[in-house]
C-alpha atoms as a PDB file:
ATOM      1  CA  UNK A   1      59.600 122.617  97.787  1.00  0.00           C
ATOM      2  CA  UNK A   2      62.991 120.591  98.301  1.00  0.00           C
ATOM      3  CA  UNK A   3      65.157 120.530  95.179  1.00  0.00           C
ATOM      4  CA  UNK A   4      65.022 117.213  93.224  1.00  0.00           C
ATOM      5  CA  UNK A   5      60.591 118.145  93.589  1.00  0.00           C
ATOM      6  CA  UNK A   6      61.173 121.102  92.254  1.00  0.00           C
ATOM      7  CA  UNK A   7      63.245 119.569  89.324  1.00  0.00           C
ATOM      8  CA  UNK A   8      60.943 117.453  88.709  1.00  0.00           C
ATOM      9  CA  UNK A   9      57.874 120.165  88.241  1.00  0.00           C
ATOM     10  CA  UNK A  10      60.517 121.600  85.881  1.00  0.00           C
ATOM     11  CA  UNK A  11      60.309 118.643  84.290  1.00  0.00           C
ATOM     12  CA  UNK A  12      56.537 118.444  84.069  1.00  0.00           C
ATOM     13  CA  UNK A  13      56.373 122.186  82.891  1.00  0.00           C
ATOM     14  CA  UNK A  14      58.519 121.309  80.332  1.00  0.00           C
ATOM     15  CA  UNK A  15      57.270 118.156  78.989  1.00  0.00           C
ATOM     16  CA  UNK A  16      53.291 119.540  78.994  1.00  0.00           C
ATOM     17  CA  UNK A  17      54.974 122.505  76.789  1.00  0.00           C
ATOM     18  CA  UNK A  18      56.453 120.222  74.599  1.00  0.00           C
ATOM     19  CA  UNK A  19      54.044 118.094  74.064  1.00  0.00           C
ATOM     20  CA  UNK A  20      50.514 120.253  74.607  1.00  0.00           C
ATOM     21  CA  UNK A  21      49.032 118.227  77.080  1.00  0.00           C
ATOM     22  CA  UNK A  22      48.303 119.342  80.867  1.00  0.00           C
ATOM     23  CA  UNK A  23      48.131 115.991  82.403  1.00  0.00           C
ATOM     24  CA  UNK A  24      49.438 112.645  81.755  1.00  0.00           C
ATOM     25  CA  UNK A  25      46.918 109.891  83.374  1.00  0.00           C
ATOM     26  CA  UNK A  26      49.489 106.741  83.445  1.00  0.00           C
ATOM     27  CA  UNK A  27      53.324 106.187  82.724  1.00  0.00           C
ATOM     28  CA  UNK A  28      55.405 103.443  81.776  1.00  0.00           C
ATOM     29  CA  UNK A  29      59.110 103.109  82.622  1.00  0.00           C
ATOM     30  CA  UNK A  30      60.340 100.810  79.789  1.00  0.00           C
ATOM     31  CA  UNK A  31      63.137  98.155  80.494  1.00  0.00           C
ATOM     32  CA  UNK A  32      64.880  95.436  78.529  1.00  0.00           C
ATOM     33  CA  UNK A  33      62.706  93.988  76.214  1.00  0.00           C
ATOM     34  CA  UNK A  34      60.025  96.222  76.563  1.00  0.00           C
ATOM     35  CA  UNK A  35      60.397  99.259  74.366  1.00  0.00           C
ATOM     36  CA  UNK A  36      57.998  97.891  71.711  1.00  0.00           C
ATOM     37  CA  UNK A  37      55.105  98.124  73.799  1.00  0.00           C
ATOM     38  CA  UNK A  38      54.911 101.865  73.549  1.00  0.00           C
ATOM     39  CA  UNK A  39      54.063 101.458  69.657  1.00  0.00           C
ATOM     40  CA  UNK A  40      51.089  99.118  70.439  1.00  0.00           C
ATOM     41  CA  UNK A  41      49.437 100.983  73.497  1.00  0.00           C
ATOM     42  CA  UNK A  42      48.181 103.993  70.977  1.00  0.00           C
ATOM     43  CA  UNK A  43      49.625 106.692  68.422  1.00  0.00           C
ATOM     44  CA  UNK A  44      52.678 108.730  69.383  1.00  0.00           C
ATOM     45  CA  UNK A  45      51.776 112.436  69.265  1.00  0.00           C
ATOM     46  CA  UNK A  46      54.729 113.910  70.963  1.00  0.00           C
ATOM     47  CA  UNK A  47      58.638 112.474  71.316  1.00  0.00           C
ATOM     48  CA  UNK A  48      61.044 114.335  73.122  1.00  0.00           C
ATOM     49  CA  UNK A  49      64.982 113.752  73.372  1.00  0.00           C
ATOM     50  CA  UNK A  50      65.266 112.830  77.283  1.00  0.00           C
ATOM     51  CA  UNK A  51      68.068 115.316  77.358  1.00  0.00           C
ATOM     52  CA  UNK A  52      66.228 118.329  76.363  1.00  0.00           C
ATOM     53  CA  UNK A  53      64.000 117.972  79.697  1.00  0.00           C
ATOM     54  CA  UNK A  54      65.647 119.190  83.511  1.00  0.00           C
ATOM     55  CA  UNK A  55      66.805 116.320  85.302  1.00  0.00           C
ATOM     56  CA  UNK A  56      67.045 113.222  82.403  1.00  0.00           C
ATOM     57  CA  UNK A  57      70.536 111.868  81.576  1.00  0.00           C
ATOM     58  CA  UNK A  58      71.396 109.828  78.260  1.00  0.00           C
ATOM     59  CA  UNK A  59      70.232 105.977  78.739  1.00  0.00           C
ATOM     60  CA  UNK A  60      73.241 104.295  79.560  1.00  0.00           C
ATOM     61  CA  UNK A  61      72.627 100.501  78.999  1.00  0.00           C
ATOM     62  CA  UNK A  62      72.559  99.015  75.327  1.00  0.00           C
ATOM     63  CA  UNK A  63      68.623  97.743  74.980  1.00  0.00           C
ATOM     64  CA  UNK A  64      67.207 101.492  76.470  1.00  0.00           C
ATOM     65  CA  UNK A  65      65.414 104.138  74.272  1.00  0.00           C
ATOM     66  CA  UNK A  66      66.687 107.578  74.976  1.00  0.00           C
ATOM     67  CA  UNK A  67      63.064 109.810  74.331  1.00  0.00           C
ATOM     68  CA  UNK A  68      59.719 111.150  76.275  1.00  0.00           C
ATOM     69  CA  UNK A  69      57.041 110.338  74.469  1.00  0.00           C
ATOM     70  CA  UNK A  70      53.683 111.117  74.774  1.00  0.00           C
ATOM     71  CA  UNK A  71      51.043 108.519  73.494  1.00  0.00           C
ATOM     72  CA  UNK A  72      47.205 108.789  72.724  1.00  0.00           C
ATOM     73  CA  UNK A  73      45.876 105.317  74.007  1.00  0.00           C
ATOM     74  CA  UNK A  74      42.416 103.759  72.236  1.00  0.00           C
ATOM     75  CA  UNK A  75      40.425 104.579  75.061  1.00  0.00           C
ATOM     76  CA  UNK A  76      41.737 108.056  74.811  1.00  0.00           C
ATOM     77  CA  UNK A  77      43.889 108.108  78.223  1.00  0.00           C
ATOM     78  CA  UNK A  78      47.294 109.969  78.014  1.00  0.00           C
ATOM     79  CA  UNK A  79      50.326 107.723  78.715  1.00  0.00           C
ATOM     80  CA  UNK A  80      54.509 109.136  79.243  1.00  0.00           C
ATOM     81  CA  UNK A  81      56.182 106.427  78.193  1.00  0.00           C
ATOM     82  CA  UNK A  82      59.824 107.213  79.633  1.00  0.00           C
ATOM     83  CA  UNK A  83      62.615 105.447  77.446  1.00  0.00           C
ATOM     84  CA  UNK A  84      65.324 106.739  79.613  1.00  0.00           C
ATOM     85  CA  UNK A  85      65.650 104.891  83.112  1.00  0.00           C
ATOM     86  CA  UNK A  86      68.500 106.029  84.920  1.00  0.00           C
ATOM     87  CA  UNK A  87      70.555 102.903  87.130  1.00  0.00           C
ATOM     88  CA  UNK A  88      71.957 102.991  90.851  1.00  0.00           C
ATOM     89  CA  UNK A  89      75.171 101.382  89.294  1.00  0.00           C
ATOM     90  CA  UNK A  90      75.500 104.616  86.732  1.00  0.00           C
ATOM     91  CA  UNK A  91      76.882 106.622  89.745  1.00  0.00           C
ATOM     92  CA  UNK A  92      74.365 109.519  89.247  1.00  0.00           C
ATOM     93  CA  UNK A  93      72.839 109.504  92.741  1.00  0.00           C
ATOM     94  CA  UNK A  94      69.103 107.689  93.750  1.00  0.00           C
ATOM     95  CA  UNK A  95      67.637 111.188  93.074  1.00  0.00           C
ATOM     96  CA  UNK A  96      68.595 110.951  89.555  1.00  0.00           C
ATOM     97  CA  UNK A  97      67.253 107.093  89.468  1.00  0.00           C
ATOM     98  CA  UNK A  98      63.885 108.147  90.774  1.00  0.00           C
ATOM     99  CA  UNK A  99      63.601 111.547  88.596  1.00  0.00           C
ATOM    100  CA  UNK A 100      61.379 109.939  86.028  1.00  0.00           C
ATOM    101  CA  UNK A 101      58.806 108.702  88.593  1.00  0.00           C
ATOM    102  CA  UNK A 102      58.363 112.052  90.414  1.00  0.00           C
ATOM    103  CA  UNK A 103      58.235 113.355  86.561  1.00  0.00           C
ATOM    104  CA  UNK A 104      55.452 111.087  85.644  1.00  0.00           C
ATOM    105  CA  UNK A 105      53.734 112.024  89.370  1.00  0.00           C
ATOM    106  CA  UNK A 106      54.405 116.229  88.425  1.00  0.00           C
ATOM    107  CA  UNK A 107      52.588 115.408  84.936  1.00  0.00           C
ATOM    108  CA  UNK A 108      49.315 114.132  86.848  1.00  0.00           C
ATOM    109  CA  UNK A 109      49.685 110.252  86.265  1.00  0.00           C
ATOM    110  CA  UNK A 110      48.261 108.084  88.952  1.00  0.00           C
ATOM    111  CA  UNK A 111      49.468 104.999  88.069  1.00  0.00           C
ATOM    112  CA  UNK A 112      53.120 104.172  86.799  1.00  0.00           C
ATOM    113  CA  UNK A 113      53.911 100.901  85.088  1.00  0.00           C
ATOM    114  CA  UNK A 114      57.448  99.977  85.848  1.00  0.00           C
ATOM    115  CA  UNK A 115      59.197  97.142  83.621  1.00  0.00           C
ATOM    116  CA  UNK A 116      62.707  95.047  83.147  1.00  0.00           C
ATOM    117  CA  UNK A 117      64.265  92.386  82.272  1.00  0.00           C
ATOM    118  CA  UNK A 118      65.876  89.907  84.895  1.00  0.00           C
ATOM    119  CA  UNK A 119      66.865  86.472  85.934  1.00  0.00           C
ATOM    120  CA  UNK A 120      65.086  83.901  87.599  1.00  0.00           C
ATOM    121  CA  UNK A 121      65.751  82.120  90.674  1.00  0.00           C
ATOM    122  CA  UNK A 122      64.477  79.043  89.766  1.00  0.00           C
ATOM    123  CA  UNK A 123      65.404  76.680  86.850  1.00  0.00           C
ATOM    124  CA  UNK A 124      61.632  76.054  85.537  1.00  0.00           C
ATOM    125  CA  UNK A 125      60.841  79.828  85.150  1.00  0.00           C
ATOM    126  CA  UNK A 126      62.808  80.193  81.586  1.00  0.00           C
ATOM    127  CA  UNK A 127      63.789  83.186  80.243  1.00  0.00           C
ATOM    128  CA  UNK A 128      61.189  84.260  78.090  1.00  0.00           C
ATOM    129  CA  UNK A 129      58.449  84.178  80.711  1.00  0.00           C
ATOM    130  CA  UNK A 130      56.561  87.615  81.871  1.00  0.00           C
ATOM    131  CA  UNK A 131      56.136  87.659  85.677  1.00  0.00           C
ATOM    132  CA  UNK A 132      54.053  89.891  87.853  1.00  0.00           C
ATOM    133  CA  UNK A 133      56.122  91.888  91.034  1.00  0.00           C
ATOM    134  CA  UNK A 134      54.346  91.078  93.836  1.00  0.00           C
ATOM    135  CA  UNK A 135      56.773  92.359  96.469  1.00  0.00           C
ATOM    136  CA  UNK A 136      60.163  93.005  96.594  1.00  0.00           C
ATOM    137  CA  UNK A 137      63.912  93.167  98.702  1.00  0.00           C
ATOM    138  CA  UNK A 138      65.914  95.831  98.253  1.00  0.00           C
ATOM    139  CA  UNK A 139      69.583  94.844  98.255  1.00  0.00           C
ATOM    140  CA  UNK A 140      70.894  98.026  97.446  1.00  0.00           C
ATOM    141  CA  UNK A 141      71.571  99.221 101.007  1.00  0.00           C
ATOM    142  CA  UNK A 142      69.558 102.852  99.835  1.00  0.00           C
ATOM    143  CA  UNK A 143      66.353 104.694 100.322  1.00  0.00           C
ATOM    144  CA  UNK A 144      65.548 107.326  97.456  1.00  0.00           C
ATOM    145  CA  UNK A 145      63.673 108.829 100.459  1.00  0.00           C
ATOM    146  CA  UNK A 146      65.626 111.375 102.697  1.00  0.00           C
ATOM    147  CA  UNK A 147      65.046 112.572 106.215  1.00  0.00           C
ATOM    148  CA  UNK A 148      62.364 111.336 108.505  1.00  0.00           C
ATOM    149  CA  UNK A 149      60.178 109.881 105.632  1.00  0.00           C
ATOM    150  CA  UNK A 150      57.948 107.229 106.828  1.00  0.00           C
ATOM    151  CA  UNK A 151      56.360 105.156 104.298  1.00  0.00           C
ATOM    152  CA  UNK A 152      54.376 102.099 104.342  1.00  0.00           C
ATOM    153  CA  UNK A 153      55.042  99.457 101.329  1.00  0.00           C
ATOM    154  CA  UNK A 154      52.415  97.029 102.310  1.00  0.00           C
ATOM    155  CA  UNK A 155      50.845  96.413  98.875  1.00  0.00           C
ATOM    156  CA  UNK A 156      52.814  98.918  97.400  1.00  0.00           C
ATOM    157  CA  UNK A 157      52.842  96.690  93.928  1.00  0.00           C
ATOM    158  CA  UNK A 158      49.015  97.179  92.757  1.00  0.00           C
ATOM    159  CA  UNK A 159      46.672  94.049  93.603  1.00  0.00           C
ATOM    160  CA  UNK A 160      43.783  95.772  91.333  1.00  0.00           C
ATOM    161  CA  UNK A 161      46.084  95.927  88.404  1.00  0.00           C
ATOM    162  CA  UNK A 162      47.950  92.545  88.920  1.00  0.00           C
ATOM    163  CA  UNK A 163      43.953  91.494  89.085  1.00  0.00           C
ATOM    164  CA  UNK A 164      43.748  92.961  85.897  1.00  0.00           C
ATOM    165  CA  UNK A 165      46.831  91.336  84.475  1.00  0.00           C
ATOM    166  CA  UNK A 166      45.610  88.296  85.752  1.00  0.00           C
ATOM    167  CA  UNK A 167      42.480  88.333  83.824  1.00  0.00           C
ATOM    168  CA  UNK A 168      44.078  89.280  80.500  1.00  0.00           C
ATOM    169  CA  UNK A 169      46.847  86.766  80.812  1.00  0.00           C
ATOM    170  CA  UNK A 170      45.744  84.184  83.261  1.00  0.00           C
ATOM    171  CA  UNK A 171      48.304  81.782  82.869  1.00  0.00           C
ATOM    172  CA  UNK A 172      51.030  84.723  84.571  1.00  0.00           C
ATOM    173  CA  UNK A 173      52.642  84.098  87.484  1.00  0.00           C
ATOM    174  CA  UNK A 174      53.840  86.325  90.269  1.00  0.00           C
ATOM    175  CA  UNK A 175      56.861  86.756  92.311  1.00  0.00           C
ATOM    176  CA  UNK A 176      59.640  89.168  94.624  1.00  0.00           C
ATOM    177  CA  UNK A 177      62.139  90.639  92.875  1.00  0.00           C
ATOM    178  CA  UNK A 178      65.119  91.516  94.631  1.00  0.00           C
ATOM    179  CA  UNK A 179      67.537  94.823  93.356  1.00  0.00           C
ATOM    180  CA  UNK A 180      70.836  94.824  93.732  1.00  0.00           C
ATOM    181  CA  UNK A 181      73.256  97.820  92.645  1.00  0.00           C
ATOM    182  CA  UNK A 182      75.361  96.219  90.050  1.00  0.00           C
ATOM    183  CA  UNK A 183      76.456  96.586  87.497  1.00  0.00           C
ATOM    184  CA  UNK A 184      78.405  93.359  88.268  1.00  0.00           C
ATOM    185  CA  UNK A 185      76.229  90.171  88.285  1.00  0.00           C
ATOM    186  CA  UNK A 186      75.187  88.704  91.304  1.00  0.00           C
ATOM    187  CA  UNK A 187      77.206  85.420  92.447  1.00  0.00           C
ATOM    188  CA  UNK A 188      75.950  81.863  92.972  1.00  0.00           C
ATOM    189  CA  UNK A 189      75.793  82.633  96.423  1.00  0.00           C
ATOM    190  CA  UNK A 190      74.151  85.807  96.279  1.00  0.00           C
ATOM    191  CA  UNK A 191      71.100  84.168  94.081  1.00  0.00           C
ATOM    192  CA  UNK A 192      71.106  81.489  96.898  1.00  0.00           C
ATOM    193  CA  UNK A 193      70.768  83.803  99.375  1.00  0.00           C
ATOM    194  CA  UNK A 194      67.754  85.686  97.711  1.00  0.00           C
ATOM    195  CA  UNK A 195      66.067  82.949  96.859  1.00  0.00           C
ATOM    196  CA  UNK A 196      66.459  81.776 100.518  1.00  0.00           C
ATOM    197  CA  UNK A 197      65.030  84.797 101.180  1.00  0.00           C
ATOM    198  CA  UNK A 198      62.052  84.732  99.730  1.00  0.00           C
ATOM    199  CA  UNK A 199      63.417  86.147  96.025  1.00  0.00           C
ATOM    200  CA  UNK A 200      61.903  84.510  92.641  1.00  0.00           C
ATOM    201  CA  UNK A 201      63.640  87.228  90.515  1.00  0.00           C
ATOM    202  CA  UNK A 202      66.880  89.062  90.755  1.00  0.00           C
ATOM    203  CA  UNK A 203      68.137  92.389  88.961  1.00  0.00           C
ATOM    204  CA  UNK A 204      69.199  95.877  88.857  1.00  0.00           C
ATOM    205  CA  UNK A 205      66.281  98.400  88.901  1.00  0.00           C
ATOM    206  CA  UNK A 206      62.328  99.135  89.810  1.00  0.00           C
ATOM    207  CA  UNK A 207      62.494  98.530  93.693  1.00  0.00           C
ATOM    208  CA  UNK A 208      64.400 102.317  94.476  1.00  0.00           C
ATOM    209  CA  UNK A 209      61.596 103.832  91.686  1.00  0.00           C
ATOM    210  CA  UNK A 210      58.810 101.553  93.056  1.00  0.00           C
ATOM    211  CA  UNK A 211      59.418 102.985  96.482  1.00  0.00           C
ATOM    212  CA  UNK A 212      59.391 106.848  95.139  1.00  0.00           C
ATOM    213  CA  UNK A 213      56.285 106.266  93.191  1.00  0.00           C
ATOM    214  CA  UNK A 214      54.523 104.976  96.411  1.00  0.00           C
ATOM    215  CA  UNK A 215      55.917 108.173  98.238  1.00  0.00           C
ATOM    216  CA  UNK A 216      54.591 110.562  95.560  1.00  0.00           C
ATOM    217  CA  UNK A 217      51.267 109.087  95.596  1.00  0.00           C
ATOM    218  CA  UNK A 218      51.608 106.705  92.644  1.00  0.00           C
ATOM    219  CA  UNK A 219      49.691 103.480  92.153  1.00  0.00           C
ATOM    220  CA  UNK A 220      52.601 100.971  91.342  1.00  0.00           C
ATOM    221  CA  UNK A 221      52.427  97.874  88.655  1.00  0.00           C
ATOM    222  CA  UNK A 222      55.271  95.897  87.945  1.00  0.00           C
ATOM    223  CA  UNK A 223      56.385  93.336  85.406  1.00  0.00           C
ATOM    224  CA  UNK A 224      59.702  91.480  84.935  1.00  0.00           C
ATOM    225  CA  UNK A 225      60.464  89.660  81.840  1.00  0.00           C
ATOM    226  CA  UNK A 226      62.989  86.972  82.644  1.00  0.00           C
ATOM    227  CA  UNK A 227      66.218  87.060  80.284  1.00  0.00           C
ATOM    228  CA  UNK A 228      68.028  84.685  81.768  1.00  0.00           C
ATOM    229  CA  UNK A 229      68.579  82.277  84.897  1.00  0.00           C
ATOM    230  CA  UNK A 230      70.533  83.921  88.165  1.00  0.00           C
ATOM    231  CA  UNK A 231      74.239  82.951  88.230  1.00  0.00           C
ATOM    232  CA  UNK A 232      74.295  78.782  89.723  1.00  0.00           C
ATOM    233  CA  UNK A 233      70.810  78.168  88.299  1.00  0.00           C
ATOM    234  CA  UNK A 234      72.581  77.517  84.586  1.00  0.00           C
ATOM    235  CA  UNK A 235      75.762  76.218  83.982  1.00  0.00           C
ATOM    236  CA  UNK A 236      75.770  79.113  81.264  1.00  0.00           C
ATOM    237  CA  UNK A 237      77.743  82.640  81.982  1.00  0.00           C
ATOM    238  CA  UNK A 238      75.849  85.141  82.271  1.00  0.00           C
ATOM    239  CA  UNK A 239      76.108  88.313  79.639  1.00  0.00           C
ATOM    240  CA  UNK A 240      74.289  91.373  78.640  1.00  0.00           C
ATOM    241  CA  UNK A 241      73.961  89.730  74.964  1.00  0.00           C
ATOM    242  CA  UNK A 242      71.816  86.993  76.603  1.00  0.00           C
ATOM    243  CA  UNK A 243      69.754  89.787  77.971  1.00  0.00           C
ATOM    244  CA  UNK A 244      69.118  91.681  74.853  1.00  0.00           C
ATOM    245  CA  UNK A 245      68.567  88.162  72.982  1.00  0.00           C
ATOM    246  CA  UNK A 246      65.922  87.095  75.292  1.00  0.00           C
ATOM    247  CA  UNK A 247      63.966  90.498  75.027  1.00  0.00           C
ATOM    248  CA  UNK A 248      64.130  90.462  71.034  1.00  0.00           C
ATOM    249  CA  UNK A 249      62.339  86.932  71.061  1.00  0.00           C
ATOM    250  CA  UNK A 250      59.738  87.914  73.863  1.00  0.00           C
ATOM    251  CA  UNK A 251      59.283  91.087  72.793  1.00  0.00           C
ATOM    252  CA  UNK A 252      55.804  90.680  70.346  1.00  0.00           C
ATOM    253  CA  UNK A 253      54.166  88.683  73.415  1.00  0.00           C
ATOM    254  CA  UNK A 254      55.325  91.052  75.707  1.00  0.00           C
ATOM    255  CA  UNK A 255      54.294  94.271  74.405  1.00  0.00           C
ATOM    256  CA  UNK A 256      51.117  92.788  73.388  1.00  0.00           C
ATOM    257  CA  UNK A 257      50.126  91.808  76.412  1.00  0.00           C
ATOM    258  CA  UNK A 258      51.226  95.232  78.260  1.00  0.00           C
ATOM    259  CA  UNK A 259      49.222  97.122  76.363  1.00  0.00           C
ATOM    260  CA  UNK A 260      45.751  95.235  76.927  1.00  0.00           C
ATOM    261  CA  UNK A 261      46.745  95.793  80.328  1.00  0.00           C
ATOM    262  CA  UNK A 262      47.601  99.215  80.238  1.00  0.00           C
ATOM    263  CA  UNK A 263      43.703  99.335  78.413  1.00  0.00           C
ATOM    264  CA  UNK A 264      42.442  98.036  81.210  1.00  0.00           C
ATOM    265  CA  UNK A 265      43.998 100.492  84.508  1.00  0.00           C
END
């Protein structure tokens, strides 16, 4: 077994000691604006400190919860909700970005729900506004994939669970989200660009994870919350503040609706 696998069965050892259960059937990798969710998708039995397990780092963006936990859902699935999402820009590596999701495959899950907060590339989809991941580019110019390791990403975002989504919210829309690395925001002409491209939402995070959950066998759902417009679309700057803001006032409807969908996978 090649070493950040092996890490992450470390990981999963750890966490099922910690926490006393064997297998995990869904995770959720929490982003801006998120975090609430976790409190309404069932009762917390277990929270660990992300540092305490092999492989997690501290959080380090303002807005991220720093814990494992373990959650008891009303239909009586077992959900690891991780709080501590690791960025390309942080400098640790793309093994350390994608730890979590080969975690969350170690501890049995099947499906992994992976959330954040971006900006839009279009003026009439306001910050505020949940939007289903469809597809995605990946700007970032890395693979968390090494060596000959062919995989194909047609569908890799879920249709059955953006069908679901669909039918508990029907009024949400869907979109591509592009990554870039950061942590600088993107320019005018960069949002041009992606939007020329074929991009309704840019940001910093999900595609490198999305493309490691495929690999390990994952069934992929993703959800951006939209915190502010992409740089040109506003005549506002752009600012982490905004970001957090945004979240804060979306956050009831957000987590709300995650966690009928998260009853429904």
């Amino acid at each position: 077994m090649s070493e950040p696998f092996a890490l992450a069965e470390a990981a999963a050892e750890f966490i099922s000691n910690e926490t006393g259960v064997d297998v995990h059937d869904v995770a959720l990798v929490l982003g801006s604006g998120w975090a609430a969710a976790a409190d309404l998708i069932g009762q917390t039995t277990a929270s660990i400190p992300a540092t305490d397990i092999p492989g997690f780092t501290p959080p380090g963006v303002q807005g991220h919860i720093g814990t494992v936990r373990s959650v008891l859902t009303k239909e009586g699935k077992r959900a690891l909700v991780l709080g501590a999402r690791t960025h390309y820009y942080e400098g640790r590596g793309v093994r350390s970005v994608v730890h979590g999701v080969r975690t969350a495959a170690a501890c049995g899950a099947t499906a992994i729900v992976l959330t954040n907060g971006c900006g839009s590339t279009h003026e009439e989809v306001r910050p505020g506004t949940p939007v289903l991941i469809k597809d995605h580019l990946n700007f970032t110019g890395v693979s968390p994939l090494e060596g000959a390791t062919f995989v194909d990403l047609t569908d890799l975002y879920s249709p059955r669970i953006r069908d679901i989504a669909r039918r508990v919210d029907p009024t949400l829309g869907e979109g591509v989200y592009a990554q870039f690395p950061g942590p600088h925001y993107e320019t005018p002409a960069e949002v041009r660009m992606a939007r020329t491209l074929g991009a309704d939402l840019v940001g910093m995070s999900t595609v490198l994870e999305a493309i490691a959950a495929r690999h390990a066998g994952l069934e992929v759902f993703g959800m951006s919350l939209v915190t502010n417009l992409g740089a040109g679309i506003s005549s506002q700057p752009l600012s982490h503040a905004e970001v957090l803001e945004a979240g804060q006032a979306a956050g009831p409807r957000i987590s709300r609706l995650l966690a009928e969908i998260i009853a429904g996978i």
